[in-house]
N, C-alpha and C. Protein backbone atom coordinates (compact mmCIF):
# COMPACT_ATOMS: atom_id res chain seq x y z
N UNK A 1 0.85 -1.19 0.00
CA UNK A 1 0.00 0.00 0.00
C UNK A 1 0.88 1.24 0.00
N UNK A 2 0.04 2.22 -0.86
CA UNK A 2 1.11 3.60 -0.79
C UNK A 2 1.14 4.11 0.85
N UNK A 3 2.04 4.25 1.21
CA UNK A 3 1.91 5.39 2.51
C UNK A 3 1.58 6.99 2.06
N UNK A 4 1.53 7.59 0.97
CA UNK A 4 1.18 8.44 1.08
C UNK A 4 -0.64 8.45 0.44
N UNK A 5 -0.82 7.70 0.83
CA UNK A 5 -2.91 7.47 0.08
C UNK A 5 -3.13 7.68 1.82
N UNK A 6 -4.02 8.26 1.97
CA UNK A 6 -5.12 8.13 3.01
C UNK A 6 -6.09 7.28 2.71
N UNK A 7 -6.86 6.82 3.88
CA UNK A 7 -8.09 6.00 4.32
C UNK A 7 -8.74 6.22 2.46
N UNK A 8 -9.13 7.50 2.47
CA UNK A 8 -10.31 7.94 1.41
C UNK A 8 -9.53 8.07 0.37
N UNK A 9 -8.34 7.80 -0.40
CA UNK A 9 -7.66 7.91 -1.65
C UNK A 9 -7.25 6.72 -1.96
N UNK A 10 -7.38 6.61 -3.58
CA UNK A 10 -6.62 5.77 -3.94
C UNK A 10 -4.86 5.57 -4.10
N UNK A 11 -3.87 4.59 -3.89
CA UNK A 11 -2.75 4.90 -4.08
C UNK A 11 -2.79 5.24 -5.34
N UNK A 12 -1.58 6.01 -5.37
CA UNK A 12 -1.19 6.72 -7.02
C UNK A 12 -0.75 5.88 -8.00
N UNK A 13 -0.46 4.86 -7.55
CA UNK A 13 -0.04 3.96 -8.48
C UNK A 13 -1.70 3.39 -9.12
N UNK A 14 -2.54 3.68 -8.42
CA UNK A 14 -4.09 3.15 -9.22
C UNK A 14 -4.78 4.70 -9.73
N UNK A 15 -3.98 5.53 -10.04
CA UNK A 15 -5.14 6.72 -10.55
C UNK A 15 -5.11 7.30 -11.61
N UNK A 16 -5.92 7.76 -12.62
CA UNK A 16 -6.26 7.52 -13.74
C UNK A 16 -5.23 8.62 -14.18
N UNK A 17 -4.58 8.54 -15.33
CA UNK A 17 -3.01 9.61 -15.29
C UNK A 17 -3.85 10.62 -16.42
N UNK A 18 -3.11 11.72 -16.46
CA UNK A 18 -3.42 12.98 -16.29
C UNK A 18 -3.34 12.94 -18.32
N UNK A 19 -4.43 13.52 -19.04
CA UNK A 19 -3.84 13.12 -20.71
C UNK A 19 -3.08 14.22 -20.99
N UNK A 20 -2.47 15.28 -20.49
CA UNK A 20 -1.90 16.27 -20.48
C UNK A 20 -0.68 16.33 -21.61
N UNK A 21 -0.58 16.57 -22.78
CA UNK A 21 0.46 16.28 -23.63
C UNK A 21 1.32 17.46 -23.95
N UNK A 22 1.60 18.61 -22.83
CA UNK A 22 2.32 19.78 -22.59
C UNK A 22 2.34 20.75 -23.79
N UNK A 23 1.31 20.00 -24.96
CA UNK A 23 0.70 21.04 -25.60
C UNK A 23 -0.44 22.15 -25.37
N UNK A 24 -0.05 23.26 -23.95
CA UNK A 24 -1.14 23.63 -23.30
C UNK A 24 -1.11 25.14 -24.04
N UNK A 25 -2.46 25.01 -24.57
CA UNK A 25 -2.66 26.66 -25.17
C UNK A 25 -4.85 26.79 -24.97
N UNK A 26 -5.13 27.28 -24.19
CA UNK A 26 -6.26 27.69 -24.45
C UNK A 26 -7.18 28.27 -25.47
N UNK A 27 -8.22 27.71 -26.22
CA UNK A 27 -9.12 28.22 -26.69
C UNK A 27 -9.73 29.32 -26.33
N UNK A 28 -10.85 29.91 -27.22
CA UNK A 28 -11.26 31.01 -26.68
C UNK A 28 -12.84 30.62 -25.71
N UNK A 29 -12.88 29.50 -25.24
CA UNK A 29 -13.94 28.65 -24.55
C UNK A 29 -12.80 28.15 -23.53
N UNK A 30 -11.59 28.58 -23.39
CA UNK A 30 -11.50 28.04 -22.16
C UNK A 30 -11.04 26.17 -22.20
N UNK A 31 -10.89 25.65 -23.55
CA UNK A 31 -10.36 24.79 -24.08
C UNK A 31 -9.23 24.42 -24.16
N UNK A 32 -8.18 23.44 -23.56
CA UNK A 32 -7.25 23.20 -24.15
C UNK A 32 -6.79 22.39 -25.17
N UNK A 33 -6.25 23.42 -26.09
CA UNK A 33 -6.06 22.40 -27.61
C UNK A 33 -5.08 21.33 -27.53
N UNK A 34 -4.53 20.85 -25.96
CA UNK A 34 -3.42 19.61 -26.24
C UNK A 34 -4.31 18.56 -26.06
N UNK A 35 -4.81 18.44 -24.89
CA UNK A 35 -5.82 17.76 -23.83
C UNK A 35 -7.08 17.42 -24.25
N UNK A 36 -7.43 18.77 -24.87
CA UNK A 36 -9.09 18.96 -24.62
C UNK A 36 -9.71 19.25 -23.47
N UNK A 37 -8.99 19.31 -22.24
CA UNK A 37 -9.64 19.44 -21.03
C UNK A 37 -9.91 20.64 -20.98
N UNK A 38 -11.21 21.39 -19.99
CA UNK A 38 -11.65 22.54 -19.61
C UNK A 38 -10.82 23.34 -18.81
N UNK A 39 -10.91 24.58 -18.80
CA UNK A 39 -9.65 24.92 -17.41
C UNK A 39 -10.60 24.68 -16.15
N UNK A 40 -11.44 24.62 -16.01
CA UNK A 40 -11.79 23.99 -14.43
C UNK A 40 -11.24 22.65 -14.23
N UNK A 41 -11.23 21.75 -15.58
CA UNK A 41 -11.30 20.28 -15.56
C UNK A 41 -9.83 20.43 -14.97
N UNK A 42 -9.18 21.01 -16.04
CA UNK A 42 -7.28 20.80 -15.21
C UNK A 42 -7.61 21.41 -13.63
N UNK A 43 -8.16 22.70 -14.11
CA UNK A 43 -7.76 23.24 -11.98
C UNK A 43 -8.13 21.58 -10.93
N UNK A 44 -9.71 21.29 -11.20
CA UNK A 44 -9.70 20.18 -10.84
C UNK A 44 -9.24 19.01 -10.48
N UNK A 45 -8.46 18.44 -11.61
CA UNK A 45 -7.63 17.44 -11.88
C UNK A 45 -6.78 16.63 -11.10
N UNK A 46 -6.21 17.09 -9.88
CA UNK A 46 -5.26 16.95 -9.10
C UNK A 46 -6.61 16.39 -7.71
N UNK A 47 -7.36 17.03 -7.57
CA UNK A 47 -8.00 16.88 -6.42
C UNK A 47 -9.15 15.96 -6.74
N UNK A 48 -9.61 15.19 -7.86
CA UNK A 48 -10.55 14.62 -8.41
C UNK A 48 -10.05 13.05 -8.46
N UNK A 49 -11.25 12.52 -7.78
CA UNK A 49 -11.08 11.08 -7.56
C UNK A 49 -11.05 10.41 -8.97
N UNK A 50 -11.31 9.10 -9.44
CA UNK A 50 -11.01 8.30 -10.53
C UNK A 50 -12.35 8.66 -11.30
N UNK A 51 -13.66 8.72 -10.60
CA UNK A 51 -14.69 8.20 -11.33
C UNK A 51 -14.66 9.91 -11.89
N UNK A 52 -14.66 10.69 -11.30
CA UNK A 52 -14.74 12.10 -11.80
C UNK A 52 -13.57 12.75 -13.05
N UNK A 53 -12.48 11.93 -12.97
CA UNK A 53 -11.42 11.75 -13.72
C UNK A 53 -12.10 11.21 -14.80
N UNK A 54 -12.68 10.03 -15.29
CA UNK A 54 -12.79 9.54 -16.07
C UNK A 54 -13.93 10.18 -16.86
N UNK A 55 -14.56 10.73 -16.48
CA UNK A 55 -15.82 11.89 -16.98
C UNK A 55 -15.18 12.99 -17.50
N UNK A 56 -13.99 13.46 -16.91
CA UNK A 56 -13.17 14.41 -17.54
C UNK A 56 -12.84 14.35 -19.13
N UNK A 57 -12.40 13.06 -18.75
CA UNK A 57 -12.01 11.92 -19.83
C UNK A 57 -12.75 11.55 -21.01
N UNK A 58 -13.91 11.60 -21.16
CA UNK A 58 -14.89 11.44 -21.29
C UNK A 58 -15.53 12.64 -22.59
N UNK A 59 -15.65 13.93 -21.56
CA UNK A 59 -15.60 15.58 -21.78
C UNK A 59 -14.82 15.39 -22.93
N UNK A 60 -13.20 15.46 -22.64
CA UNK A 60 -12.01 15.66 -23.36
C UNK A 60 -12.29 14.76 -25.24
N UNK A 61 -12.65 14.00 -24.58
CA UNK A 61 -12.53 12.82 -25.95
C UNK A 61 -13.63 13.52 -26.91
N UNK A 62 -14.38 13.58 -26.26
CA UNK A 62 -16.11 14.50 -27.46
C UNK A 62 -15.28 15.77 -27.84
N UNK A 63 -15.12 16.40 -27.09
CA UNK A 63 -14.28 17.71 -27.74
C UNK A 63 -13.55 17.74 -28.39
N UNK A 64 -12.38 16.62 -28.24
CA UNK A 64 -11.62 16.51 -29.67
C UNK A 64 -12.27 16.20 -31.04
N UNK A 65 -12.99 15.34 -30.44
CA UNK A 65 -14.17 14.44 -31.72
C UNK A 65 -14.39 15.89 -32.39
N UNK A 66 -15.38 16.58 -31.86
CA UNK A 66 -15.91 17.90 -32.41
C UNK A 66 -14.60 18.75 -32.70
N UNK A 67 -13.83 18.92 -32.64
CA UNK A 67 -12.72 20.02 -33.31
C UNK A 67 -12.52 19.45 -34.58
N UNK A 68 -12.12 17.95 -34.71
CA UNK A 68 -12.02 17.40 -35.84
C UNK A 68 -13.29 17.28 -37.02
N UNK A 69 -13.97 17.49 -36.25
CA UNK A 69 -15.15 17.24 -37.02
C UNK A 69 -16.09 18.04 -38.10
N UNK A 70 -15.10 19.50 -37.10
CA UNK A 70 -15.15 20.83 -38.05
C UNK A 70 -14.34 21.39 -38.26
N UNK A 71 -13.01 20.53 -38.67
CA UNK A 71 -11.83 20.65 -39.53
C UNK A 71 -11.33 21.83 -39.01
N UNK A 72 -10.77 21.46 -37.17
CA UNK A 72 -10.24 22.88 -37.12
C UNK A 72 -8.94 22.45 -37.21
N UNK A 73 -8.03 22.74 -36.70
CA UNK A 73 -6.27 22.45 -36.68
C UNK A 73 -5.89 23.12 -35.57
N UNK A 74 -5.31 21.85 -34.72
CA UNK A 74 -4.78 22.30 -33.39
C UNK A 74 -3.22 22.85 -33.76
C-alpha cells in the first residue's frame, strides 16, 4: 500500500493519469487544444477522484471528436 494514500484515496499507483500532452494553449472557450480538457477540468484534476477523472475523460474525448469534425487544426 502507498503510505502516502489516506483512508479515502486511492494509491497513485491506481489513478487515472493525467492526458496532459504539454501542448497547453487555451481556446477562446477556455479549451485546451493539447488535452481537450476545460480549465476547471485541469484546476480540478489533481483533487478529483477516478470516477470524476474519467468523466473528464470522457468531456475531453467528445471535444476533440468535435474540433475534428469541423476541420479545425490544433
Amino acid at each position: 500500500m502507498n503510505v502516502n494514500a489516506t483512508a479515502n484515496e486511492q494509491p497513485i499507483e491506481n489513478r487515472v493519469d493525467s492526458p496532459c500532452v504539454r501542448k497547453c494553449c487555451l481556446d477562446d472557450n477556455d479549451i485546451c487544444v493539447g488535452c481537450f480538457r476545460s480549465l476547471e477540468e485541469i484546476r480540478q484534476w489533481s483533487q478529483a477522484d477516478d470516477d470524476t477523472r474519467q468523466c473528464f475523460l470522457a468531456n475531453a474525448a467528445s471535444r476533440e471528436e468535435d474540433y475534428q469534425q469541423k476541420g479545425w487544426s490544433l
